[in-house]
C-alpha atoms as a PDB file:
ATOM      1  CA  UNK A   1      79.350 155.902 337.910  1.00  0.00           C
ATOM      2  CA  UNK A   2      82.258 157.861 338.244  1.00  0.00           C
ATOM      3  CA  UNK A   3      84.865 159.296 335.587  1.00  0.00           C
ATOM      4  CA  UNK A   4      88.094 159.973 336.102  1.00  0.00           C
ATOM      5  CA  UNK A   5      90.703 162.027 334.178  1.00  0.00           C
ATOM      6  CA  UNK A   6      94.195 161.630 334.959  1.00  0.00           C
ATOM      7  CA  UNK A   7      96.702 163.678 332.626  1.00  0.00           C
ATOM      8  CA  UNK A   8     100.194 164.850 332.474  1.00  0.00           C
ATOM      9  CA  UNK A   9     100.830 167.861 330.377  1.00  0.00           C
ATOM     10  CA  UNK A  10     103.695 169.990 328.824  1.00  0.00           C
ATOM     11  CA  UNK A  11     104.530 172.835 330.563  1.00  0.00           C
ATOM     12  CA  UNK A  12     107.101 173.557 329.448  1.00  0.00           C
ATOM     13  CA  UNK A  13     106.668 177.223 327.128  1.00  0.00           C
ATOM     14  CA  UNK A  14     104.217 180.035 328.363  1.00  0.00           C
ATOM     15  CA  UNK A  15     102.174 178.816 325.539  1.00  0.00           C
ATOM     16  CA  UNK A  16     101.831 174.837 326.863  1.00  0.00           C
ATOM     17  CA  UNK A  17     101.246 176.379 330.281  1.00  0.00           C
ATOM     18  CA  UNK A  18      97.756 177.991 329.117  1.00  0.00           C
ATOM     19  CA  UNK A  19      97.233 174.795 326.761  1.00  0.00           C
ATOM     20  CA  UNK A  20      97.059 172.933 330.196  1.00  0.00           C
ATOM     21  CA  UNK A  21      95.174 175.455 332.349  1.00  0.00           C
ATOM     22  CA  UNK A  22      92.511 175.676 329.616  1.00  0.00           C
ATOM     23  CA  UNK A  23      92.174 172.086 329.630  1.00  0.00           C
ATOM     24  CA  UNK A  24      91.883 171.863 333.978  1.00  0.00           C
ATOM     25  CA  UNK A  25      88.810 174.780 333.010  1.00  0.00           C
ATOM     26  CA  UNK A  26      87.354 172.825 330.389  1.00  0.00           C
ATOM     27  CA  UNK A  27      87.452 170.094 333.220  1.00  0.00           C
ATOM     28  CA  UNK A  28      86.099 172.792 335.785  1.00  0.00           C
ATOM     29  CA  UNK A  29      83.433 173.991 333.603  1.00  0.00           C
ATOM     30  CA  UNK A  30      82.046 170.681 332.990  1.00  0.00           C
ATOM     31  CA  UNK A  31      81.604 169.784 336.714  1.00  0.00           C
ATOM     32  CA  UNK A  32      84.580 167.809 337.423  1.00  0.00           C
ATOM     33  CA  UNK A  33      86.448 167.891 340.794  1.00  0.00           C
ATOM     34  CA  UNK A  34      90.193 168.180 341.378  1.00  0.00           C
ATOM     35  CA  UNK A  35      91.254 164.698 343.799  1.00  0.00           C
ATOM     36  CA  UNK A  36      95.004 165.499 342.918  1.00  0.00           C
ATOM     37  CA  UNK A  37      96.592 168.370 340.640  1.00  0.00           C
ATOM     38  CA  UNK A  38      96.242 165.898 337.456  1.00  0.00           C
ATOM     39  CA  UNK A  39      93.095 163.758 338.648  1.00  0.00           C
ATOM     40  CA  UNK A  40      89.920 164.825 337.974  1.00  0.00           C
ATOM     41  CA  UNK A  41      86.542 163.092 339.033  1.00  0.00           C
ATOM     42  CA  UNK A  42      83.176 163.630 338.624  1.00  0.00           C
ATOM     43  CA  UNK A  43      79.538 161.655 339.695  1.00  0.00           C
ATOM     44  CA  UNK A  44      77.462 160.753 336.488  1.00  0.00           C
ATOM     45  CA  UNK A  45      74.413 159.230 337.226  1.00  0.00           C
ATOM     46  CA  UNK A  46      74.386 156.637 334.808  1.00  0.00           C
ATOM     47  CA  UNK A  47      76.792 154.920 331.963  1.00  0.00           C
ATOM     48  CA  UNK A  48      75.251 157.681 329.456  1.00  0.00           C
ATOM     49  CA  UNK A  49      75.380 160.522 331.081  1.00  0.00           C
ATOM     50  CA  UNK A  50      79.532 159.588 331.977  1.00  0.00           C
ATOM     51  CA  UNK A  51      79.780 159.050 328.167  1.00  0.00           C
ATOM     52  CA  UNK A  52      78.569 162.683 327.614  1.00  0.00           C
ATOM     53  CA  UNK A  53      80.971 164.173 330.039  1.00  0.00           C
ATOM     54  CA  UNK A  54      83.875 161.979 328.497  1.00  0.00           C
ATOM     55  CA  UNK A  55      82.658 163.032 325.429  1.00  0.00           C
ATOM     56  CA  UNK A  56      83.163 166.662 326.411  1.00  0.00           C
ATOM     57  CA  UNK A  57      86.660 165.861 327.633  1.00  0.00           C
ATOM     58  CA  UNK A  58      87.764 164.404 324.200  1.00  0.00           C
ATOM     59  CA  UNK A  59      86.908 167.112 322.461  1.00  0.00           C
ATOM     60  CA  UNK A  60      89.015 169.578 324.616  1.00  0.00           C
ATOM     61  CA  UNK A  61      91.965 167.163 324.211  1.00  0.00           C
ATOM     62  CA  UNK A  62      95.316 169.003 324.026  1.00  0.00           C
ATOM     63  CA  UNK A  63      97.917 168.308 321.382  1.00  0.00           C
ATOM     64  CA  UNK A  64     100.189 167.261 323.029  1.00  0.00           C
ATOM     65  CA  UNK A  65     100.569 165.658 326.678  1.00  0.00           C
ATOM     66  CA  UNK A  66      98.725 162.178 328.069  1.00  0.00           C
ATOM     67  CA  UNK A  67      95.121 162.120 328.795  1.00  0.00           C
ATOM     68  CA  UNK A  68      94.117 158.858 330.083  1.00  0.00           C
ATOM     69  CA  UNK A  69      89.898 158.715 330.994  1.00  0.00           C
ATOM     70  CA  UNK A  70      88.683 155.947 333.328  1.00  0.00           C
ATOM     71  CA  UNK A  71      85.160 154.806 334.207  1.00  0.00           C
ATOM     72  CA  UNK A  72      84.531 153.330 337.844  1.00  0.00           C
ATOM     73  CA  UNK A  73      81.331 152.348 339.859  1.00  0.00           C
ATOM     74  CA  UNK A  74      80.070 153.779 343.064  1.00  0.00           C
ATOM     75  CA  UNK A  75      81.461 150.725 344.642  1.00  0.00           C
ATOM     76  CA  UNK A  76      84.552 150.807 343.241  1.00  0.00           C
ATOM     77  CA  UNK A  77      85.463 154.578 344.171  1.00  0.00           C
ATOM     78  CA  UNK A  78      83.615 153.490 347.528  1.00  0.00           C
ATOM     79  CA  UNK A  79      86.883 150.832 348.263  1.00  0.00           C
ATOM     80  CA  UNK A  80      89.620 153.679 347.329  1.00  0.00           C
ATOM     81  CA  UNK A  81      92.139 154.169 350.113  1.00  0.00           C
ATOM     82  CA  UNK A  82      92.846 157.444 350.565  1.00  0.00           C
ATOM     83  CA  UNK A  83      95.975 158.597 353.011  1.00  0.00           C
ATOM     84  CA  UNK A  84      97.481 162.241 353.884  1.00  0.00           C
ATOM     85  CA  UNK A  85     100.626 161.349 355.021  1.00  0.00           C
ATOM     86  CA  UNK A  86     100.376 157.967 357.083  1.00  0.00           C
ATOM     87  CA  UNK A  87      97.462 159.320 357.953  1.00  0.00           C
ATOM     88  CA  UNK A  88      93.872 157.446 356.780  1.00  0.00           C
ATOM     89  CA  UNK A  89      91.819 160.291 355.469  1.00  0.00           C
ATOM     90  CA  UNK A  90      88.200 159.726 354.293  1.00  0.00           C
ATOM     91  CA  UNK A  91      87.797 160.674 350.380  1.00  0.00           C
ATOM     92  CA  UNK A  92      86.107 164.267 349.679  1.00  0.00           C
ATOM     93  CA  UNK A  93      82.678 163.639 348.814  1.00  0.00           C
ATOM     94  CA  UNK A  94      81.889 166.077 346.001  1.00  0.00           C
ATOM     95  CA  UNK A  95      79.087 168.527 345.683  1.00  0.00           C
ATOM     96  CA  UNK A  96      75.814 166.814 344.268  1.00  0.00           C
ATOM     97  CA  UNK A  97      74.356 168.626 341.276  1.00  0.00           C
ATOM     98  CA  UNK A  98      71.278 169.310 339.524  1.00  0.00           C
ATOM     99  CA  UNK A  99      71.130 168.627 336.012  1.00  0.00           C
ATOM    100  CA  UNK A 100      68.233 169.773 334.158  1.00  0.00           C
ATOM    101  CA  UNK A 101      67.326 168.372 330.583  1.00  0.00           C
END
């Protein structure tokens, strides 16, 4: 399972600026991965371990700004077309990590 966080924040004052880079930390923090400057992914093992992590991300919401949160299978994020340029490029696999309980 794979969760995605797509988002589009103000940046528009000094103060909305740190708003947003707190949230990409929060993201950081909590093991997610940075596919594009407002995508975030991360592996979750199963459906509720994902709704931890999403759970995470809700409550470091900003005030203001979109947040959108997707779930996806292996398979699905598997058949994503990825391209640099024209160029086919294979996805970044991210880092595998150990989670102890």
């Amino acid at each position: 399972m794979w969760v995605l966080v797509f988002f589009d924040l103000l940046t528009e004052t000094r103060t909305d600026c740190k708003v947003a880079t707190r949230f990409r930390k929060n993201l950081f923090d909590d093991g997610f991965t940075m596919l594009q400057f407002s995508i975030y992914l991360r592996f979750c093992a199963s459906r509720e371990n994902a709704e931890v992590h999403i759970k995470r991300t809700k409550m470091n919401l900003p005030k203001k700004g979109k947040v959108c949160i997707m779930q996806i299978t292996d398979k699905q994020f598997g058949m994503i077309e990825l391209f640099h340029g024209q160029k086919e490029t294979e996805p970044e696999t991210p880092t595998q990590q150990l989670e102890l309980f």
